[in-house]
PDB file of N, CA and C in Angstrom:
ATOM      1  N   UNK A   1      14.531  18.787  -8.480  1.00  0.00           N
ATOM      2  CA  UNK A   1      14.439  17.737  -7.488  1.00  0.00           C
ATOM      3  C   UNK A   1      12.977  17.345  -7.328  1.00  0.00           C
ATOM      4  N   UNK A   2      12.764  16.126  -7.500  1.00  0.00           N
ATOM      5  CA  UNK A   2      11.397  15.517  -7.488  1.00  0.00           C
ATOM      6  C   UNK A   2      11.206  14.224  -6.301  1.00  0.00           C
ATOM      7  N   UNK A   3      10.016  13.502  -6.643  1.00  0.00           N
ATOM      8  CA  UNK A   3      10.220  12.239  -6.000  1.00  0.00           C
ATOM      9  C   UNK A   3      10.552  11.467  -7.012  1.00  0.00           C
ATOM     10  N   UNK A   4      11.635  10.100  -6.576  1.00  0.00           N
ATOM     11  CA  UNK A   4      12.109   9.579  -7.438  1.00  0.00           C
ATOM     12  C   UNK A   4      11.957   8.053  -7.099  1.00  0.00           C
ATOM     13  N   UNK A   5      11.335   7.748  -5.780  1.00  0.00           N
ATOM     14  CA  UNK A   5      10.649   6.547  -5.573  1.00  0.00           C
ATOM     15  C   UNK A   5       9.823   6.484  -4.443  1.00  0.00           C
ATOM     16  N   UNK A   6       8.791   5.374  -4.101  1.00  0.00           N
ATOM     17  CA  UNK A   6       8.462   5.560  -3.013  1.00  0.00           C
ATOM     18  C   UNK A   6       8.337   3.906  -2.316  1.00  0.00           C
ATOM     19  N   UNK A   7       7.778   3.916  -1.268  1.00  0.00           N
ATOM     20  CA  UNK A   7       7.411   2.834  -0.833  1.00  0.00           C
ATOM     21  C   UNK A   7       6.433   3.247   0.412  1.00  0.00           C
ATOM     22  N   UNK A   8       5.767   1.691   0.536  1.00  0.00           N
ATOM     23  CA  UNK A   8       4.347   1.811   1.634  1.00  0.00           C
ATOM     24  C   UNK A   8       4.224   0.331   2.195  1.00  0.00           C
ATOM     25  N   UNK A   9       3.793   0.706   3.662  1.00  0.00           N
ATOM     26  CA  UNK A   9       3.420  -0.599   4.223  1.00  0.00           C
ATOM     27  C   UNK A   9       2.265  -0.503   4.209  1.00  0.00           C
ATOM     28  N   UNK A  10       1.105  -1.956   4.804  1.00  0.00           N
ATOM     29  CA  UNK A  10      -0.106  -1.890   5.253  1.00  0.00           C
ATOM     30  C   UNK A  10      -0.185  -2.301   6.229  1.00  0.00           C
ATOM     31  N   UNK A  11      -1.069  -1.490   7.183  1.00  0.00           N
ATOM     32  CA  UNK A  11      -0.809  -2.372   8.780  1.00  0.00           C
ATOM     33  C   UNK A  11      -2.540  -2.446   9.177  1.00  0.00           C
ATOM     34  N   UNK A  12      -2.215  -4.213   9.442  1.00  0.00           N
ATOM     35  CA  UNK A  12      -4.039  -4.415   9.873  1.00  0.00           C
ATOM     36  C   UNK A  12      -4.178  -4.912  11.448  1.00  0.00           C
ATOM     37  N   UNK A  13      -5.052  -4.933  11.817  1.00  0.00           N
ATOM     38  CA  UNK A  13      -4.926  -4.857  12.999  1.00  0.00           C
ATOM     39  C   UNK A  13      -6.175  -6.266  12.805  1.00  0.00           C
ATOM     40  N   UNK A  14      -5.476  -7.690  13.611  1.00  0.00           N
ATOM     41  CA  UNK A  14      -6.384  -8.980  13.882  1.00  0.00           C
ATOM     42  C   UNK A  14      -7.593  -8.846  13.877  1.00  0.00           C
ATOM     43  N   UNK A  15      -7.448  -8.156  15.560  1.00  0.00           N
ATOM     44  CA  UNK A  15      -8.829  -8.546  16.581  1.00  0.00           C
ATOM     45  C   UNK A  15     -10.137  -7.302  15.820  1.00  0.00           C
ATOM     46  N   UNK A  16      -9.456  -5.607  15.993  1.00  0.00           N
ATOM     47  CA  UNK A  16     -10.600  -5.073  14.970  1.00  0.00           C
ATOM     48  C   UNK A  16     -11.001  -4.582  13.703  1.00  0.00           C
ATOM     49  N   UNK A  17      -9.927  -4.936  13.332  1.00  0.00           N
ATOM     50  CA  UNK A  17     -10.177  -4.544  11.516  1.00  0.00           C
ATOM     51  C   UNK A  17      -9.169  -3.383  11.097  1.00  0.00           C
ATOM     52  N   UNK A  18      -8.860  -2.696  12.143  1.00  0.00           N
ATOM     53  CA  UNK A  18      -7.931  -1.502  11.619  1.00  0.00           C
ATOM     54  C   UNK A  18      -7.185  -1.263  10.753  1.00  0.00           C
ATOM     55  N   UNK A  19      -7.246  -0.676   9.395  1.00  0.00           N
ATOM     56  CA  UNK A  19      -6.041  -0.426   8.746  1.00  0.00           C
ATOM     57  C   UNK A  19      -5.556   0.674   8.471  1.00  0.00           C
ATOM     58  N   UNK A  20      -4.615   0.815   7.897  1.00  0.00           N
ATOM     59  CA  UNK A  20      -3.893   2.188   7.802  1.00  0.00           C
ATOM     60  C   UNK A  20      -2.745   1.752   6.745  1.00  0.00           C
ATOM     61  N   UNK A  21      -2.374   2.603   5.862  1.00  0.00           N
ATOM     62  CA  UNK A  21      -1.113   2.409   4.707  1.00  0.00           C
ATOM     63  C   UNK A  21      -0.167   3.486   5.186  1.00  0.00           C
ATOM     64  N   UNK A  22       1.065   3.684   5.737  1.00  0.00           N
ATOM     65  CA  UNK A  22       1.962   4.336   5.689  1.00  0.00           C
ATOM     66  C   UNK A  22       3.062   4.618   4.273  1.00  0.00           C
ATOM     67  N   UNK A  23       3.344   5.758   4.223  1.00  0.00           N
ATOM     68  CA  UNK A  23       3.870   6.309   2.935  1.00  0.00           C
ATOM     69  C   UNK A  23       4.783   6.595   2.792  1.00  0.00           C
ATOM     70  N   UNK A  24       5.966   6.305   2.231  1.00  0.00           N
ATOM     71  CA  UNK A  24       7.609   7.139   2.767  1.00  0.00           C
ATOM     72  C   UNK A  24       8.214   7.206   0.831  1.00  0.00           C
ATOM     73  N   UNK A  25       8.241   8.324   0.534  1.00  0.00           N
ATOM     74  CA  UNK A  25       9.115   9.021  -0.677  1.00  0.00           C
ATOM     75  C   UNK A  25      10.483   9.270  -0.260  1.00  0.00           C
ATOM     76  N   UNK A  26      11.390   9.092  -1.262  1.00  0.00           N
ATOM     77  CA  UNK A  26      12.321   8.843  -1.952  1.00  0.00           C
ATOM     78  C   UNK A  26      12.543  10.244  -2.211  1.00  0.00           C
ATOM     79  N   UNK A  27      13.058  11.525  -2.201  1.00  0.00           N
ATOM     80  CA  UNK A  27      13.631  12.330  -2.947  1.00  0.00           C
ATOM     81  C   UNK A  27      15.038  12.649  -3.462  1.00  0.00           C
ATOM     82  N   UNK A  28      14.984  13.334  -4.745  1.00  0.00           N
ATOM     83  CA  UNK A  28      16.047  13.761  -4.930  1.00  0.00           C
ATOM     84  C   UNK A  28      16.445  13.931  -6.194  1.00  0.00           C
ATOM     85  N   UNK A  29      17.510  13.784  -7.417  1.00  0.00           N
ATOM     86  CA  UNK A  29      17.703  13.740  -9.134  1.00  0.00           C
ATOM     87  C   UNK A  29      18.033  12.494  -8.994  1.00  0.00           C
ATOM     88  N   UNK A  30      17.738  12.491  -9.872  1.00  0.00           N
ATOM     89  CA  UNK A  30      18.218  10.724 -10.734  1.00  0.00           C
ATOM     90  C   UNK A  30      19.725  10.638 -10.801  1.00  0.00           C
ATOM     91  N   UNK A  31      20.495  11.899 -10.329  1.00  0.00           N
ATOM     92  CA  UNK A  31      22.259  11.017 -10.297  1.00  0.00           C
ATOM     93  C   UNK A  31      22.373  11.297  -8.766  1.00  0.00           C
ATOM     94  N   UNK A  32      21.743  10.279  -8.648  1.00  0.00           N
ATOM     95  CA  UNK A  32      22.245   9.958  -7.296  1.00  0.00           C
ATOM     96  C   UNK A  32      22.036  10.608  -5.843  1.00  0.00           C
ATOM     97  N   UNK A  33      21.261  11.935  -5.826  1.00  0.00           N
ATOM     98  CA  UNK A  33      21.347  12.995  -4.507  1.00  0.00           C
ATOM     99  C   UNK A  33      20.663  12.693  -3.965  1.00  0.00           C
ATOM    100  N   UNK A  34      19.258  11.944  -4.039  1.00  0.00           N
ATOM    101  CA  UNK A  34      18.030  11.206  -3.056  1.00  0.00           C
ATOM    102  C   UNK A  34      18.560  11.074  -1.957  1.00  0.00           C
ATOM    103  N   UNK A  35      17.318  10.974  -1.177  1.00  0.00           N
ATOM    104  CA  UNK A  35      17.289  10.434   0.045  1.00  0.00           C
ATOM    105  C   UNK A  35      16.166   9.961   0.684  1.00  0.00           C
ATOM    106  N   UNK A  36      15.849   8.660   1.122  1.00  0.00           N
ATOM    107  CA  UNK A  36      14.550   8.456   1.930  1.00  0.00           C
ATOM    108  C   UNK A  36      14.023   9.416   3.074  1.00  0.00           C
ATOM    109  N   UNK A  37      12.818   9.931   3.100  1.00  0.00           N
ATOM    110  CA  UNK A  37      12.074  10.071   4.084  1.00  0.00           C
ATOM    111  C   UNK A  37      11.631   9.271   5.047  1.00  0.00           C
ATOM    112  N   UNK A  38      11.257   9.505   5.937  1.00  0.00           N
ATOM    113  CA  UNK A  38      10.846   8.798   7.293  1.00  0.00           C
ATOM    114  C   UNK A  38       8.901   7.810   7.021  1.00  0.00           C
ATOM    115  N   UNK A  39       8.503   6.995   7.164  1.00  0.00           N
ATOM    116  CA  UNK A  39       6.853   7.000   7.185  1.00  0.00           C
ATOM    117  C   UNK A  39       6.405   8.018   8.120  1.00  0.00           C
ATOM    118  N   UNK A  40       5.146   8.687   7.583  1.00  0.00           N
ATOM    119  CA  UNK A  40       4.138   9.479   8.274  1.00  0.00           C
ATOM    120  C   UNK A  40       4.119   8.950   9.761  1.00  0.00           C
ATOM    121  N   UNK A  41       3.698   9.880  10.815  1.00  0.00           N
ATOM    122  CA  UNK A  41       2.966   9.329  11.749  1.00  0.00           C
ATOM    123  C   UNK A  41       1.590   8.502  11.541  1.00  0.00           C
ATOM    124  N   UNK A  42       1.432   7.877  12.124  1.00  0.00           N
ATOM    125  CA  UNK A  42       0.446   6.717  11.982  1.00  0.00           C
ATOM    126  C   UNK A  42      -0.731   6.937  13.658  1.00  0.00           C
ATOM    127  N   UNK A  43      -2.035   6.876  13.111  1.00  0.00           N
ATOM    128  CA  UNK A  43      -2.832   7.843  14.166  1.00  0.00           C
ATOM    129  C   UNK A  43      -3.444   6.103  15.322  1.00  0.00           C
ATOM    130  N   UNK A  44      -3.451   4.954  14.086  1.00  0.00           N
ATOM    131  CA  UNK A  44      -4.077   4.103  14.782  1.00  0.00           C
ATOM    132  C   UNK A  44      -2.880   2.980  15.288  1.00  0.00           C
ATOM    133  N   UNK A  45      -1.991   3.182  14.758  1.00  0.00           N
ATOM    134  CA  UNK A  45      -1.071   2.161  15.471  1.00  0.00           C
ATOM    135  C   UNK A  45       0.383   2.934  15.798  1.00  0.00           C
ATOM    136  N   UNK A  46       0.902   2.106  17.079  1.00  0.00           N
ATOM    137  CA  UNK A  46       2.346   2.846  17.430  1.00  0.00           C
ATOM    138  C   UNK A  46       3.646   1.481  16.741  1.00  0.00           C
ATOM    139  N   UNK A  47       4.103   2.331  15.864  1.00  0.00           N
ATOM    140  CA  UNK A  47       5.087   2.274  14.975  1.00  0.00           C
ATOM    141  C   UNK A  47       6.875   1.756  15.187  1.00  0.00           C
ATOM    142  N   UNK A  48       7.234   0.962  15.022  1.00  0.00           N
ATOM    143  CA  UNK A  48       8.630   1.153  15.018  1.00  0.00           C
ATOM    144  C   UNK A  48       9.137   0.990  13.715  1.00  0.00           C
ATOM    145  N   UNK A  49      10.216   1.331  13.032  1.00  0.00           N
ATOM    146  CA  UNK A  49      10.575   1.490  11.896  1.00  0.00           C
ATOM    147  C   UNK A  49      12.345   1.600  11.965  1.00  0.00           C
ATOM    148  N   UNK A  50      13.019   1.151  10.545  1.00  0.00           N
ATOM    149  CA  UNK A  50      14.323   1.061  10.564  1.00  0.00           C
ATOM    150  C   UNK A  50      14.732   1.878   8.978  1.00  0.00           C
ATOM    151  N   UNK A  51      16.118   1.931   8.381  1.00  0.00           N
ATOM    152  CA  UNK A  51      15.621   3.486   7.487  1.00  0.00           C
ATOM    153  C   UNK A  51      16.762   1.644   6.889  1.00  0.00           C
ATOM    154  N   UNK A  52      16.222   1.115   5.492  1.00  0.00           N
ATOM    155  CA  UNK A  52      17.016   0.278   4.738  1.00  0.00           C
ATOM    156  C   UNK A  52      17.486   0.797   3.579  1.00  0.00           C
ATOM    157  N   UNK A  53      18.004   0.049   2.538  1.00  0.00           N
ATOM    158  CA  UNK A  53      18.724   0.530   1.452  1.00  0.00           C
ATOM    159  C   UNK A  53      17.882   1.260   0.714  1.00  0.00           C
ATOM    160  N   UNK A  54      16.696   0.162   0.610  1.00  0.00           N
ATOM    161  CA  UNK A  54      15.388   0.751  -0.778  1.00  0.00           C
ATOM    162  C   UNK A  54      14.335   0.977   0.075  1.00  0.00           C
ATOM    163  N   UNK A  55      14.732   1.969   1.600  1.00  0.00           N
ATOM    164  CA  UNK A  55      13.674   3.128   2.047  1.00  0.00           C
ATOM    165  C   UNK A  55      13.221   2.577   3.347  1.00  0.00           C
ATOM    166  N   UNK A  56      12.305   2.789   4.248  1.00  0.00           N
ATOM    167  CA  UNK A  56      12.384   2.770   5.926  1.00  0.00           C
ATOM    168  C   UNK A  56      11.764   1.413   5.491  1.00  0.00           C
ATOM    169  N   UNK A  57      11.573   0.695   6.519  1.00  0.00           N
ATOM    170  CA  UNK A  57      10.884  -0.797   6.551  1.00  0.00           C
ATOM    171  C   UNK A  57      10.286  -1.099   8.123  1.00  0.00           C
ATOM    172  N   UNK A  58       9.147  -1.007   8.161  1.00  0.00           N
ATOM    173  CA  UNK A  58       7.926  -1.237   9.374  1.00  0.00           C
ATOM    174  C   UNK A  58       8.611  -2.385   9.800  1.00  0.00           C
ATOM    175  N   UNK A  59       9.150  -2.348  11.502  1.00  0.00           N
ATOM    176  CA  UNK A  59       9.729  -3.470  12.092  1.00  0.00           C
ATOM    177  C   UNK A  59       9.011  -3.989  13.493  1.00  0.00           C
ATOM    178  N   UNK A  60       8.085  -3.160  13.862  1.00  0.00           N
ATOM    179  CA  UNK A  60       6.771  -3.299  14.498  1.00  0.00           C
ATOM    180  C   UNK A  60       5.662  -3.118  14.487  1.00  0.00           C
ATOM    181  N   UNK A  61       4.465  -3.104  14.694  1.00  0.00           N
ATOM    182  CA  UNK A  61       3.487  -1.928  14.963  1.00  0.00           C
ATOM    183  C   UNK A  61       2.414  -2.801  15.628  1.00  0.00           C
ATOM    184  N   UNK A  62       1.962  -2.477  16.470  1.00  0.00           N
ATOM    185  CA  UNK A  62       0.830  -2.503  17.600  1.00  0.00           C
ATOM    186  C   UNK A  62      -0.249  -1.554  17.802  1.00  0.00           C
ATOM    187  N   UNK A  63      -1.714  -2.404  17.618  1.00  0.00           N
ATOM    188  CA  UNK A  63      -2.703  -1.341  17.369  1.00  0.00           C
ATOM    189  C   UNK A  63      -3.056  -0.946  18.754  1.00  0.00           C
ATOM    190  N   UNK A  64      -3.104   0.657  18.427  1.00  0.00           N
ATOM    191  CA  UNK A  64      -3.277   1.828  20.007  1.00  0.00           C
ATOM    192  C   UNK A  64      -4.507   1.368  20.739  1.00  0.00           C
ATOM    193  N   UNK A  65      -5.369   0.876  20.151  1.00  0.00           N
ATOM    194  CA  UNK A  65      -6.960   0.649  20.662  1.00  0.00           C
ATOM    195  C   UNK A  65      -6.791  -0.790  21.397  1.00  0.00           C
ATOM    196  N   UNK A  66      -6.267  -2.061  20.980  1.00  0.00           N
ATOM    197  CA  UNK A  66      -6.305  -3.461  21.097  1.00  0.00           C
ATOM    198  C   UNK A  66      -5.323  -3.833  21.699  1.00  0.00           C
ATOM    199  N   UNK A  67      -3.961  -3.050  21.597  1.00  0.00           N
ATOM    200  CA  UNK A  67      -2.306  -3.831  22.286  1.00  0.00           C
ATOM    201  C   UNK A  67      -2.120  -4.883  21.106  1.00  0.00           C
ATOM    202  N   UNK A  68      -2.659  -5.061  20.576  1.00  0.00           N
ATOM    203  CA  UNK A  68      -1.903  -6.549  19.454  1.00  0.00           C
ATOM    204  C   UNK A  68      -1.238  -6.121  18.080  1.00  0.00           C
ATOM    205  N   UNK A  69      -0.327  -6.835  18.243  1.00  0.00           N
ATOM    206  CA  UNK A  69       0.516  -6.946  17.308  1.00  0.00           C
ATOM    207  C   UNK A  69      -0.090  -6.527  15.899  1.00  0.00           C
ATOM    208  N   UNK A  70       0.093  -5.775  15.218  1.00  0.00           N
ATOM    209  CA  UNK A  70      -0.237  -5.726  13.338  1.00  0.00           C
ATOM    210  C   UNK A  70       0.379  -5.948  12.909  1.00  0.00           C
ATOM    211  N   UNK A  71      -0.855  -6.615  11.541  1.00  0.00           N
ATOM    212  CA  UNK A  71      -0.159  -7.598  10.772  1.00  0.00           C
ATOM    213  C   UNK A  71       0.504  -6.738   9.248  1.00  0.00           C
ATOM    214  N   UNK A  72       1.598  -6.804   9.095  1.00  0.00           N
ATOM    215  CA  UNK A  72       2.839  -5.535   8.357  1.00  0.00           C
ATOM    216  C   UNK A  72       2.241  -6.598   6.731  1.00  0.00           C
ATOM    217  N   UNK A  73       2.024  -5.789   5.675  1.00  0.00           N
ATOM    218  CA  UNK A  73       2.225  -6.124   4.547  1.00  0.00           C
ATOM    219  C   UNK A  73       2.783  -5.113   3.499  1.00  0.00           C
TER     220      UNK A  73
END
């Protein structure tokens, strides 16, 4: 059992520059037993997240320092 995919957001923050990449792997064999992991905690922004087909997908995030919205790529 390995990782067998992954995916990552980038979250920037407008007003001060903040960024941060969140990381979420995929484990499992190639017939089929995988399962997504959750993204890391994230130290500069508070997070909401949803778990999709091809792995979690960033559905908020707001930087802890500023209150504003980040911008998800």
């Amino acid at each position: 059992m390995g990782i067998i995919d992954e995916t990552s957001a980038r979250l920037t923050c407008a007003k001060c520059g903040a960024t941060e990449v969140l990381r979420a792997v995929q484990k499992g064999s190639s017939y089929g037993l995988g399962g997504w992991g959750d993204f890391g905690a994230s130290s500069k922004f508070e997070v909401q997240s949803k778990r999709g087909v091809d792995g979690p997908e960033v559905t908020s995030a707001v930087c802890r320092k500023c209150k504003v919205p980040a911008q998800i790529a």
